[in-house]
C-alpha atoms as a PDB file:
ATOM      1  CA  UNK A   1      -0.879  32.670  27.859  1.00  0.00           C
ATOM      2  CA  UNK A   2      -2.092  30.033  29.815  1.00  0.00           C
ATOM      3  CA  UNK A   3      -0.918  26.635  30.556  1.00  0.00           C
ATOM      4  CA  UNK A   4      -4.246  24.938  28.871  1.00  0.00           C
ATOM      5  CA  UNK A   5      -3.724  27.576  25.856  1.00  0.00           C
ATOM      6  CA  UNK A   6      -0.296  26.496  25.338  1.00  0.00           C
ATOM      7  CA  UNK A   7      -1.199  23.034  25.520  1.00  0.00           C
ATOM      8  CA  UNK A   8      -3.868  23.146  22.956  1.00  0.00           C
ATOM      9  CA  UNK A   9      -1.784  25.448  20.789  1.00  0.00           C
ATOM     10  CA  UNK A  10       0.868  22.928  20.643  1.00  0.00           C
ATOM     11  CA  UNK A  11      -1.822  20.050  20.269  1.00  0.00           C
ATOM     12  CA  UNK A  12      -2.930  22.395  17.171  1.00  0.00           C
ATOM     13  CA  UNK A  13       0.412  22.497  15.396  1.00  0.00           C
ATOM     14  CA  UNK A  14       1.090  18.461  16.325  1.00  0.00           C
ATOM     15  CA  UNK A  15      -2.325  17.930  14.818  1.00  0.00           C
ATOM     16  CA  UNK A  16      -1.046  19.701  11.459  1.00  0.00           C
ATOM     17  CA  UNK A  17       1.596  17.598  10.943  1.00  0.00           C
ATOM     18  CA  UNK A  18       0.768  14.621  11.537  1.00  0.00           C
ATOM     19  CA  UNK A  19      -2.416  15.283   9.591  1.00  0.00           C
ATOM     20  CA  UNK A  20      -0.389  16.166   6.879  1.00  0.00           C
ATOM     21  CA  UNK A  21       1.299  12.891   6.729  1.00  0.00           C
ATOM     22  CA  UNK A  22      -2.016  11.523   7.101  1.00  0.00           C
ATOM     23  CA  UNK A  23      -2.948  13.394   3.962  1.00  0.00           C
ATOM     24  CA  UNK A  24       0.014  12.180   2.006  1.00  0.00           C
ATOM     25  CA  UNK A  25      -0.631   8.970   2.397  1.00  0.00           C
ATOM     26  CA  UNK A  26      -4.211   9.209   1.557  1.00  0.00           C
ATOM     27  CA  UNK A  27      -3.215  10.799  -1.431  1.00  0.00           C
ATOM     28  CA  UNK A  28      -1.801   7.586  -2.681  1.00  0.00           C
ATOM     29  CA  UNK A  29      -4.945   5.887  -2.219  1.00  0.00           C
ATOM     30  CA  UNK A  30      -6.630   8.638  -4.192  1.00  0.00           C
ATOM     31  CA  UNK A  31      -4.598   8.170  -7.040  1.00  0.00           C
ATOM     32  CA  UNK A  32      -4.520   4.479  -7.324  1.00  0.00           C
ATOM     33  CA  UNK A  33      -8.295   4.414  -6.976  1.00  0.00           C
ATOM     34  CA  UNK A  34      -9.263   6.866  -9.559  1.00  0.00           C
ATOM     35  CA  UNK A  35      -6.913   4.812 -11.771  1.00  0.00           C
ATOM     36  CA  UNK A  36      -7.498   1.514 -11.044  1.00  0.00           C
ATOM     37  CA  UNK A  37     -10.376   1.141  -8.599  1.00  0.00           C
ATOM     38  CA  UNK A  38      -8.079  -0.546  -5.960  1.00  0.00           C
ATOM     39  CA  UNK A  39      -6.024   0.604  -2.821  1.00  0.00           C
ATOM     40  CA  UNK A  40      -3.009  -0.471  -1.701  1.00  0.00           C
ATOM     41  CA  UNK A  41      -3.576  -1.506   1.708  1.00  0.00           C
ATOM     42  CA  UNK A  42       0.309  -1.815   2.625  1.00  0.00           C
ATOM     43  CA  UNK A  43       0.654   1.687   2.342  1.00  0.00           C
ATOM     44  CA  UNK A  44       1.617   2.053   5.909  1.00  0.00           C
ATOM     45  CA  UNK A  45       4.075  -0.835   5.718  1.00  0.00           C
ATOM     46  CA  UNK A  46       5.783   1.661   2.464  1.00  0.00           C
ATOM     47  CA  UNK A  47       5.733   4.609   5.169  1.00  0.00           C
ATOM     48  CA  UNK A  48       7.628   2.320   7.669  1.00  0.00           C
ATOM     49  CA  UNK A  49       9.970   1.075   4.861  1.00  0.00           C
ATOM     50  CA  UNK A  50      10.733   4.805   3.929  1.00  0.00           C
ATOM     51  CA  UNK A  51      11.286   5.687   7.805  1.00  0.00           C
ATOM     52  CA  UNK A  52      13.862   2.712   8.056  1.00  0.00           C
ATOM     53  CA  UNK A  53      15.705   2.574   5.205  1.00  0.00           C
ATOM     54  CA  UNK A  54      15.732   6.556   5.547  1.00  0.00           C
ATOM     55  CA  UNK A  55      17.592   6.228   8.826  1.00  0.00           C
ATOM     56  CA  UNK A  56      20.190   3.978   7.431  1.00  0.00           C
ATOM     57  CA  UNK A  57      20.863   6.461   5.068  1.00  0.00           C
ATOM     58  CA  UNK A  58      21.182   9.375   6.906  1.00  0.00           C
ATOM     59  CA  UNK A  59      22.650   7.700   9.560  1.00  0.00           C
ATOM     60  CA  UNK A  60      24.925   4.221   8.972  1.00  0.00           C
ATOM     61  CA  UNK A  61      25.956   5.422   5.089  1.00  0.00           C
ATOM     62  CA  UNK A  62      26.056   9.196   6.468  1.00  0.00           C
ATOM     63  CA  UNK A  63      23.703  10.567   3.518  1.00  0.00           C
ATOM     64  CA  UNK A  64      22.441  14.314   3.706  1.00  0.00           C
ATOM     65  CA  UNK A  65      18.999  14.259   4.944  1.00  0.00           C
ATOM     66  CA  UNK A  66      17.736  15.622   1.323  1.00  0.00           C
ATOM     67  CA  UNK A  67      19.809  12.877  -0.142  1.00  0.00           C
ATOM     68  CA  UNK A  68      17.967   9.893   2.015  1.00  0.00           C
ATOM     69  CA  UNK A  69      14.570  11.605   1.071  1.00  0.00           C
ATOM     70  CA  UNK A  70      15.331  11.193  -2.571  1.00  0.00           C
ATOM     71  CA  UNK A  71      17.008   7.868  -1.864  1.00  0.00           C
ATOM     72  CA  UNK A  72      13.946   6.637  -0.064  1.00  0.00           C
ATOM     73  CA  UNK A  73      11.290   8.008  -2.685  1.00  0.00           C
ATOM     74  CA  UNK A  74      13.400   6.187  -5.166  1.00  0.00           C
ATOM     75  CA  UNK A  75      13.365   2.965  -3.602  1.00  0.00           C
ATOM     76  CA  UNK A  76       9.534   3.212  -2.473  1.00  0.00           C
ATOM     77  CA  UNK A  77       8.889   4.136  -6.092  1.00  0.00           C
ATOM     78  CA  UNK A  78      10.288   0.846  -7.289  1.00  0.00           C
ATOM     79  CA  UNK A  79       8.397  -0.824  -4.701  1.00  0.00           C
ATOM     80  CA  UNK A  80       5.460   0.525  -5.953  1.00  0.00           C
ATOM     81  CA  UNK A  81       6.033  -1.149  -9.598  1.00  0.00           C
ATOM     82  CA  UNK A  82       6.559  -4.961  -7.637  1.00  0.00           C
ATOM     83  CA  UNK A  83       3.563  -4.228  -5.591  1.00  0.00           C
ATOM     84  CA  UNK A  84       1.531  -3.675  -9.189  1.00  0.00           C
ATOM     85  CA  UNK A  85       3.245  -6.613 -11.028  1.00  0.00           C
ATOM     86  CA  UNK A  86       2.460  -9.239  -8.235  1.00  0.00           C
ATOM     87  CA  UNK A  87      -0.268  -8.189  -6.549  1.00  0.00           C
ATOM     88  CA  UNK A  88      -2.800  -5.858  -8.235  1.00  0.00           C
ATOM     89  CA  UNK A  89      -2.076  -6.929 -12.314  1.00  0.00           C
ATOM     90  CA  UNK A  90      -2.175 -10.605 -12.081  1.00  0.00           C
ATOM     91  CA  UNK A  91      -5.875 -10.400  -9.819  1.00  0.00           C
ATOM     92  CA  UNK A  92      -7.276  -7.377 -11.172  1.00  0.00           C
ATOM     93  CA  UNK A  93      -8.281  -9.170 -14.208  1.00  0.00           C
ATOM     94  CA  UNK A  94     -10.865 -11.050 -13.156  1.00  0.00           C
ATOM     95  CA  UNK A  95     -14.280  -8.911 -12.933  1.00  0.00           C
ATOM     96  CA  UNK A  96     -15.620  -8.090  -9.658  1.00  0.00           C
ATOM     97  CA  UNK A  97     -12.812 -10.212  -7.427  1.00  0.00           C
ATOM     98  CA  UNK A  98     -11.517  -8.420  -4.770  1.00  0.00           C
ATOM     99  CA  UNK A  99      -8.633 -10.879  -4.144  1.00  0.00           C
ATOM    100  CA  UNK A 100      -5.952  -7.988  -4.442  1.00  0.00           C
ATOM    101  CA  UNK A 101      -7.463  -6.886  -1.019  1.00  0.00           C
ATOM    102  CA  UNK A 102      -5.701  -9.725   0.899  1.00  0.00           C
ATOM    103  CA  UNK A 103      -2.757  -9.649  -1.704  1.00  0.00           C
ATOM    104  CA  UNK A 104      -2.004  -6.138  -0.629  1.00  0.00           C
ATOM    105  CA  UNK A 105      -2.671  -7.196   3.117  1.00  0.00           C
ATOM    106  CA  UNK A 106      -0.424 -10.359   2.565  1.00  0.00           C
ATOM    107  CA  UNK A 107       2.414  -7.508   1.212  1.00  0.00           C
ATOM    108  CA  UNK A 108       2.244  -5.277   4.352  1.00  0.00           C
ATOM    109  CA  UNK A 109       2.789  -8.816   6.396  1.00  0.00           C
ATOM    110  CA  UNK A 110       6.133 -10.206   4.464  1.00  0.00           C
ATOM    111  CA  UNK A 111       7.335  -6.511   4.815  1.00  0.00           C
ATOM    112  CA  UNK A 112       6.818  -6.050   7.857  1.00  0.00           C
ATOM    113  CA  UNK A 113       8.585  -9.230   8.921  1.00  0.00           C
ATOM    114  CA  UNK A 114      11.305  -8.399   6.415  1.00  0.00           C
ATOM    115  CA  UNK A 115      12.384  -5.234   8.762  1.00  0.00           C
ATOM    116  CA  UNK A 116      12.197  -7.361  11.495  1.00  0.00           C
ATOM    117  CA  UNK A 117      14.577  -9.470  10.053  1.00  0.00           C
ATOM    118  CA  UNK A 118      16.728  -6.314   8.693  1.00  0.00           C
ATOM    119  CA  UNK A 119      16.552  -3.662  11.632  1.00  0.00           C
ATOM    120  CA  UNK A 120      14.821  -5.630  14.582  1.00  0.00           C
ATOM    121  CA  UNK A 121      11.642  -4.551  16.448  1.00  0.00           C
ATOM    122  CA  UNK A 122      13.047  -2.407  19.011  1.00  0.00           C
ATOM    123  CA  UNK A 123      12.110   1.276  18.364  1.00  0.00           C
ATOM    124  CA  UNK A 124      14.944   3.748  16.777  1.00  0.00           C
ATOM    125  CA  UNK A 125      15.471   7.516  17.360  1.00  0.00           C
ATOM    126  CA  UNK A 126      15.500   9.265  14.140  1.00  0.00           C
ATOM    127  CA  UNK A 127      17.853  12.522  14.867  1.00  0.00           C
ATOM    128  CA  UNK A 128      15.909  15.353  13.276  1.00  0.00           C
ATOM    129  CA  UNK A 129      18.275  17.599  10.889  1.00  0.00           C
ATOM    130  CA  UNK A 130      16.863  20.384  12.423  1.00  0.00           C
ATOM    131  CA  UNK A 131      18.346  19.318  16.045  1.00  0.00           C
ATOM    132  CA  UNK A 132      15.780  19.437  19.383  1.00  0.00           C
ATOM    133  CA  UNK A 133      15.962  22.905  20.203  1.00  0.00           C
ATOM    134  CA  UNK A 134      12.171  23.630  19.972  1.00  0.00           C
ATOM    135  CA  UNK A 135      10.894  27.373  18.428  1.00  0.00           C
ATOM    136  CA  UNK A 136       8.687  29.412  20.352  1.00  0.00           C
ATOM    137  CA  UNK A 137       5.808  30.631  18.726  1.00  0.00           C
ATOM    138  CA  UNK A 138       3.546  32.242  21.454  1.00  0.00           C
ATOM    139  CA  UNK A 139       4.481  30.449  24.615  1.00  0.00           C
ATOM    140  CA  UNK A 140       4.317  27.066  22.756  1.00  0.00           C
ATOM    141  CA  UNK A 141       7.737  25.372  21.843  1.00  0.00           C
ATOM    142  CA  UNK A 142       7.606  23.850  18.868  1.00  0.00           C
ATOM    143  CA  UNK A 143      10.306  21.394  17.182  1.00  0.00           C
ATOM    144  CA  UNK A 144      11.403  22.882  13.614  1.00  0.00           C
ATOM    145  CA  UNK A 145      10.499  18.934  12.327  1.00  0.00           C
ATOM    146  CA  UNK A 146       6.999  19.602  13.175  1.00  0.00           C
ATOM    147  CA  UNK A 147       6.952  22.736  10.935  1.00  0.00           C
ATOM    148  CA  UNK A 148       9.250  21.484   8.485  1.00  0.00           C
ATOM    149  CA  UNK A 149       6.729  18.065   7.964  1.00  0.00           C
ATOM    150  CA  UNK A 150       3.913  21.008   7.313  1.00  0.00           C
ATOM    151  CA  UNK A 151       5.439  22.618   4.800  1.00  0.00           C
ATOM    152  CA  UNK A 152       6.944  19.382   3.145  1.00  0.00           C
ATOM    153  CA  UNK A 153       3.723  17.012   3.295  1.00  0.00           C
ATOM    154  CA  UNK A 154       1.547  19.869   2.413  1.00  0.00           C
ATOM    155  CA  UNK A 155       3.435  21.478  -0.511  1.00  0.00           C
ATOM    156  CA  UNK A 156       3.951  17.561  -1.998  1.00  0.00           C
ATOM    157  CA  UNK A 157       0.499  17.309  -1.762  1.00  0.00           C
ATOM    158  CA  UNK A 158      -0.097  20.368  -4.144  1.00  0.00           C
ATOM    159  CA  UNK A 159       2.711  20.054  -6.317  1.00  0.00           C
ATOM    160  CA  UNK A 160       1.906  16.066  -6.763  1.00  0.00           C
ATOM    161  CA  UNK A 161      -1.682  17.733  -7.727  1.00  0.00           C
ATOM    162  CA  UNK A 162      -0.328  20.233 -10.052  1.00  0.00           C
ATOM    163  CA  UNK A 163       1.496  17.468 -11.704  1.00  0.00           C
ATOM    164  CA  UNK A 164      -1.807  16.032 -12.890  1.00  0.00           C
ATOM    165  CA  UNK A 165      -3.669  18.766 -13.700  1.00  0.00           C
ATOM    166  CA  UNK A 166      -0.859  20.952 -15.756  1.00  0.00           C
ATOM    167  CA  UNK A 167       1.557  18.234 -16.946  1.00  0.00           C
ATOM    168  CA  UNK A 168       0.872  16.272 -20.006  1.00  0.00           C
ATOM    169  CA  UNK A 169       1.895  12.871 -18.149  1.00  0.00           C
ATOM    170  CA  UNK A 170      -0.371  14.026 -15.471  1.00  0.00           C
ATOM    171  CA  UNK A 171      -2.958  14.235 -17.760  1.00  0.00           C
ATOM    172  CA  UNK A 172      -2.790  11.234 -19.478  1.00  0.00           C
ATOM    173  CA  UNK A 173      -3.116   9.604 -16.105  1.00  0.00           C
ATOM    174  CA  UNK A 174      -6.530  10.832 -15.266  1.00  0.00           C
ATOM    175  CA  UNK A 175      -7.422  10.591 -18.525  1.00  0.00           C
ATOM    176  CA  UNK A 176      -7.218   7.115 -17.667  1.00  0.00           C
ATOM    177  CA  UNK A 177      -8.959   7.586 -14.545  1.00  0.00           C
ATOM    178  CA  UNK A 178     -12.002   9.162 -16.279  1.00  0.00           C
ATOM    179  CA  UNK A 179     -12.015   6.629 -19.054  1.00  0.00           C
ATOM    180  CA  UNK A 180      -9.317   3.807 -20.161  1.00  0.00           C
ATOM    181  CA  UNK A 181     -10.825   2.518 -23.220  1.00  0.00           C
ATOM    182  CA  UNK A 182     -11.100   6.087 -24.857  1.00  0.00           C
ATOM    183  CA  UNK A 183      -7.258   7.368 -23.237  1.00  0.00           C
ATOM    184  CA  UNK A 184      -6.086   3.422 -25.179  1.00  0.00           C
ATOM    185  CA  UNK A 185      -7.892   5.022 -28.304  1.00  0.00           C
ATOM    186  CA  UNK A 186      -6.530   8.083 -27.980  1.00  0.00           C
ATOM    187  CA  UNK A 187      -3.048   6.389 -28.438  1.00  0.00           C
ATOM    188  CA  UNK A 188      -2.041   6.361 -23.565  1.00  0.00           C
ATOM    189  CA  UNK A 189      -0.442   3.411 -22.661  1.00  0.00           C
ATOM    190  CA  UNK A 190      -2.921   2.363 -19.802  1.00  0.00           C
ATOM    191  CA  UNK A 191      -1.029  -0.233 -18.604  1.00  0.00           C
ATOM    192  CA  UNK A 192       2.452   2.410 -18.345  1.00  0.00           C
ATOM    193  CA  UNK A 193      -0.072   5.096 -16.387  1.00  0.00           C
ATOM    194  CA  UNK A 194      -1.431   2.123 -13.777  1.00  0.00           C
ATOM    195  CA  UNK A 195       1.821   1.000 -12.839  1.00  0.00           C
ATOM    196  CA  UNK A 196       2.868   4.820 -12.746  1.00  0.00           C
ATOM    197  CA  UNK A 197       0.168   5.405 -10.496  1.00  0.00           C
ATOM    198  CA  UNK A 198       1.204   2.824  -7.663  1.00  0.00           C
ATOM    199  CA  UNK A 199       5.059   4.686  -8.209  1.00  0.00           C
ATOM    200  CA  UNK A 200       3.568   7.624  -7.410  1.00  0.00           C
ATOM    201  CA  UNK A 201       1.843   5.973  -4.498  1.00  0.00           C
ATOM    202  CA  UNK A 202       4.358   4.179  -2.765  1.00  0.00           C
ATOM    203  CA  UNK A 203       6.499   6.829  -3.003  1.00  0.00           C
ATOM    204  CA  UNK A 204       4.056   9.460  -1.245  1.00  0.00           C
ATOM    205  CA  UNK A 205       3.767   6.807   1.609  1.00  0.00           C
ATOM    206  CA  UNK A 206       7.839   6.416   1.457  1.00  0.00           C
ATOM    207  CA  UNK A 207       8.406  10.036   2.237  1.00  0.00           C
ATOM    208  CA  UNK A 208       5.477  10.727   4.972  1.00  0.00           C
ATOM    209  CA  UNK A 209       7.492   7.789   6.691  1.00  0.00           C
ATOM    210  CA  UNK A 210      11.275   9.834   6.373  1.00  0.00           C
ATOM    211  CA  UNK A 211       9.351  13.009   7.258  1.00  0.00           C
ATOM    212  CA  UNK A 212       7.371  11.887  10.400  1.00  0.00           C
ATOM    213  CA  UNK A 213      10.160   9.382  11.874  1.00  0.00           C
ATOM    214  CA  UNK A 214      12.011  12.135  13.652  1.00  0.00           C
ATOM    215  CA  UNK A 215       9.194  13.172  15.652  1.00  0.00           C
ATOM    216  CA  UNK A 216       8.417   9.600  16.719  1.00  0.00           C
ATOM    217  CA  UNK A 217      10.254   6.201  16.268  1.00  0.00           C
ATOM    218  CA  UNK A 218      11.371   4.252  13.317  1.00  0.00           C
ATOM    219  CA  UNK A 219      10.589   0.547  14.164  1.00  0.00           C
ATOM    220  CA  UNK A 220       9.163  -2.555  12.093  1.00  0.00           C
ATOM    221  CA  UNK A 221       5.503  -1.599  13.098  1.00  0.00           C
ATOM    222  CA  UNK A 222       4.951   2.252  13.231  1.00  0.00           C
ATOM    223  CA  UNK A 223       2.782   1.911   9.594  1.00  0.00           C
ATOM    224  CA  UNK A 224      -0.059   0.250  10.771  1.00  0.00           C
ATOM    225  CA  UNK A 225      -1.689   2.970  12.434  1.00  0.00           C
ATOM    226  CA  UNK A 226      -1.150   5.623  10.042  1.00  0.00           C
ATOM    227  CA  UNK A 227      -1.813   3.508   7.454  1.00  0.00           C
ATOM    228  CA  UNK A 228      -5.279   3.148   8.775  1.00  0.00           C
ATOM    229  CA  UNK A 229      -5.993   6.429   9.700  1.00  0.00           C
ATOM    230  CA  UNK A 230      -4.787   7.331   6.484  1.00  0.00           C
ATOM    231  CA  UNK A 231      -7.623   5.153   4.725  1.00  0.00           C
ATOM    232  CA  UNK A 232      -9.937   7.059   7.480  1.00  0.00           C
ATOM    233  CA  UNK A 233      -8.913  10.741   5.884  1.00  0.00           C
ATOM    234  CA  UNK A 234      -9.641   9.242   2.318  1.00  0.00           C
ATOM    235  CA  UNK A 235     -12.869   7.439   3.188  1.00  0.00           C
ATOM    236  CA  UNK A 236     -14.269  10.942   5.437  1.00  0.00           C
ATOM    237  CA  UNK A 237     -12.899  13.828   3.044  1.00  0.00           C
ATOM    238  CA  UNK A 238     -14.153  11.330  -0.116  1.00  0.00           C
ATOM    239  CA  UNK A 239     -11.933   8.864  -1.457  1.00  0.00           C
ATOM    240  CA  UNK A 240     -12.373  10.338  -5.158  1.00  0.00           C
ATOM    241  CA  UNK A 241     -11.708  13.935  -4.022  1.00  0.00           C
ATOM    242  CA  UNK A 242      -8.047  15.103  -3.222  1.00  0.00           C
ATOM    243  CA  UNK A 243      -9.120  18.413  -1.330  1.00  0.00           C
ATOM    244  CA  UNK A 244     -11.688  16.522   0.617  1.00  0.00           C
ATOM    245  CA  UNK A 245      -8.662  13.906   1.431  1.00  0.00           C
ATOM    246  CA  UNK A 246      -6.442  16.760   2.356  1.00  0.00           C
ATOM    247  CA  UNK A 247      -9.224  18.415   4.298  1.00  0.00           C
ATOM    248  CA  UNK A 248      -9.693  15.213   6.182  1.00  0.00           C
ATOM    249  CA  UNK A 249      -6.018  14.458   6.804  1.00  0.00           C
ATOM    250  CA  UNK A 250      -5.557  17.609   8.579  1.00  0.00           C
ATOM    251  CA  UNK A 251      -8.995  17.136  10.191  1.00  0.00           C
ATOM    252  CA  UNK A 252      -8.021  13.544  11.763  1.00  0.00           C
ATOM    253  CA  UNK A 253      -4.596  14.915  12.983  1.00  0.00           C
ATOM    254  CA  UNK A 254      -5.895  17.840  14.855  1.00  0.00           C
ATOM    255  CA  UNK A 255      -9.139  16.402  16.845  1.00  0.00           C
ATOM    256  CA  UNK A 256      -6.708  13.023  17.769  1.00  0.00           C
ATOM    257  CA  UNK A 257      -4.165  15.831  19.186  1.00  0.00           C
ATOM    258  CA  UNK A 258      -6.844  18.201  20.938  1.00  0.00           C
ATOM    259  CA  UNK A 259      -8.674  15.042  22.133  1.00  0.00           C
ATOM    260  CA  UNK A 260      -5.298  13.845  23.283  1.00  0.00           C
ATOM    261  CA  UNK A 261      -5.166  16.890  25.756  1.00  0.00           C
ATOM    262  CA  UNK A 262      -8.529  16.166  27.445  1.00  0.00           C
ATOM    263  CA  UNK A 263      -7.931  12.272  27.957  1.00  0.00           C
ATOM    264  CA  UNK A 264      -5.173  10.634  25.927  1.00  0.00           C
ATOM    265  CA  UNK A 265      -6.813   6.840  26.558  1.00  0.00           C
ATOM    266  CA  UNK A 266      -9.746   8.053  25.042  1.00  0.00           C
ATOM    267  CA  UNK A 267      -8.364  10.028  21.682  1.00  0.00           C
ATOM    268  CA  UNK A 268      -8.562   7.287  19.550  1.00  0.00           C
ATOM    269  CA  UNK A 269     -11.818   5.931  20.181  1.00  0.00           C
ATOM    270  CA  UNK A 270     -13.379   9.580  20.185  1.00  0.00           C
ATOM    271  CA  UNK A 271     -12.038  10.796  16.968  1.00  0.00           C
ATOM    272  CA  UNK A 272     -13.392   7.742  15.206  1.00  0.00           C
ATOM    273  CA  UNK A 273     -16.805   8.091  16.913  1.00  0.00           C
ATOM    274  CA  UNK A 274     -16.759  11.564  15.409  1.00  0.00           C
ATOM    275  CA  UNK A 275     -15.703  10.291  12.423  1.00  0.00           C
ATOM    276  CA  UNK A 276     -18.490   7.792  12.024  1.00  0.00           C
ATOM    277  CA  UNK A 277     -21.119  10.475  12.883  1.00  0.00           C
ATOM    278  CA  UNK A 278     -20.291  12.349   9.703  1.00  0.00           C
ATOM    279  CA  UNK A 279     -20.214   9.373   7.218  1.00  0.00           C
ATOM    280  CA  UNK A 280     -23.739   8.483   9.033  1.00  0.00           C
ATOM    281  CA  UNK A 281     -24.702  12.012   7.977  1.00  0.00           C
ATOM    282  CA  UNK A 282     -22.171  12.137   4.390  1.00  0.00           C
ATOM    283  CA  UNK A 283     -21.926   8.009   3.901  1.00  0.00           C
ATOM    284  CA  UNK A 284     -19.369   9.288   0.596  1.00  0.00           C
ATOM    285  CA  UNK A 285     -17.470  11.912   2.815  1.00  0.00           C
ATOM    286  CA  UNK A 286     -17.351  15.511   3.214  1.00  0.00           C
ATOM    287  CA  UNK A 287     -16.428  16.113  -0.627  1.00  0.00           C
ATOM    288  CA  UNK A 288     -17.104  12.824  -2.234  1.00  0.00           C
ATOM    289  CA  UNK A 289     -19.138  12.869  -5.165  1.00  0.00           C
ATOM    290  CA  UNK A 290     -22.899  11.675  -4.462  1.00  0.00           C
ATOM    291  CA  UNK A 291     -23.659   8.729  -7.483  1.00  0.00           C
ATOM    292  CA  UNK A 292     -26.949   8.645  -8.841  1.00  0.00           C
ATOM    293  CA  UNK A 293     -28.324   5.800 -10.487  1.00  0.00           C
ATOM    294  CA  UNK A 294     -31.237   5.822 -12.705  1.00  0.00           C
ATOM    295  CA  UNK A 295     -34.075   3.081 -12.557  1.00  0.00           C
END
């Protein structure tokens, strides 16, 4: 195999997972939106939370790696339910303000600064679990974290989906979704499924940070980025469809990594031109639904 083959191979399987981390975000912002009509735009700041205090597990209280995952969904989880009391309930109330933008915006600051304050801003290895030794599949190596973040982010993603669909609390949340004054008739505690929903957000975000940090740094201000490219993958696959957000997840990872093996300076910029070409074409995303509005 050749050497560009094994690069772009490699760029392939880099582009998967962090895609998929890309799409487990987004799938927070899904299901907040669908249930609420807002996004939590600290979502990256909950991935960096879950990569730090993940790492003090596993490493300063010398945790199992499963046992800082669950640790760190728990504690993201109960984010999630401050993050709904003080900055989505108390704004959402009034019609058509969009105030909980900059609340959630003014969230991702104070945390941020917080792990300044508790872990400093210098950038921490994350020992994978599965050690450095990299696989070879082909003539690519490949780290077992990379593969291991596949799997994980990607079967989440479809369990957290078969939770709504099959599960009767799963279904009483997008009951709410489709409509909140018929699932309040029908006897669904609305306000129990919205602050359920921004759990169940936060703690998506929490583990994509715990499953990407050992195959880059844990540091006060790795969530920005993802957080944003994150809201990219919802916004291109269709921010109301979760296969369209998967879809684009995977999508962003992999052109960012095979653009990254052409010109790395210019992998950012190019994957977002690309991006804004289709939702010139698709303005609701690949898979969003098209609204149609009678006059």
């Amino acid at each position: 195999m050749s050497s560009l083959l094994v690069k772009l191979w490699q760029a392939l399987v880099s582009g998967l997972s962090i895609g998929s981390i890309y799409a487990l975000i987004a799938e927070g912002y899904y299901i907040t939106f669908i249930t609420t009509g807002t996004l939590n735009f600290g979502q990256g700041e909950f991935l960096m939370v879950g990569a730090l205090f993940g790492l003090t597990c596993y490493l300063s209280f010398g945790l199992p790696y499963a046992v800082a995952v669950l640790a760190v969904v728990l504690l993201t989880g109960a984010m999630g339910v401050g993050l709904e009391r003080v900055a989505i309930r108390p704004l959402i109330r009034h019609a058509l303000s969009l105030s909980w933008v900059l609340s959630t915006v003014a969230v991702s600051i104070i945390l941020k600064n917080a792990a300044v304050q508790l872990w400093g801003p210098e950038q921490v290895k994350f020992p994978s679990p599965f050690g450095e030794t990299v696989v070879l599949i082909g003539s690519a190596g490949i780290f077992p974290q990379e593969l291991f973040i596949i799997v994980a982010a990607l079967g989440t993603v479809f369990a957290v989906q078969l939770f709504l669909r099959r599960s009767l609390f799963g279904k009483a949340l997008i009951a709410v979704a489709y409509n909140r004054n018929a699932a309040a008739v029908m006897g669904i505690n609305v306000r129990r499924m919205v602050v359920f929903a921004f759990v169940l957000s936060s703690a998506l975000a929490g583990l994509g940070g715990i499953l990407i940090a050992p195959v880059t740094f844990a540091w006060a201000y790795m969530g920005t980025t993802p957080g944003i490219k994150a809201f990219a993958a919802a916004i291109f696959g269709g921010l109301d469809n979760p296969i369209g957000i998967l879809i684009g997840g995977l999508v962003i990872g992999v052109l960012e990594q095979l653009f990254g093996v052409v010109n790395s300076n210019l992998k950012e910029g190019i994957t977002f031109f690309f991006i804004l070409t289709v939702l010139a074409m698709r303005p609701t995303g690949l898979m969003g639904r098209r609204e149609i509005t009678k006059v």
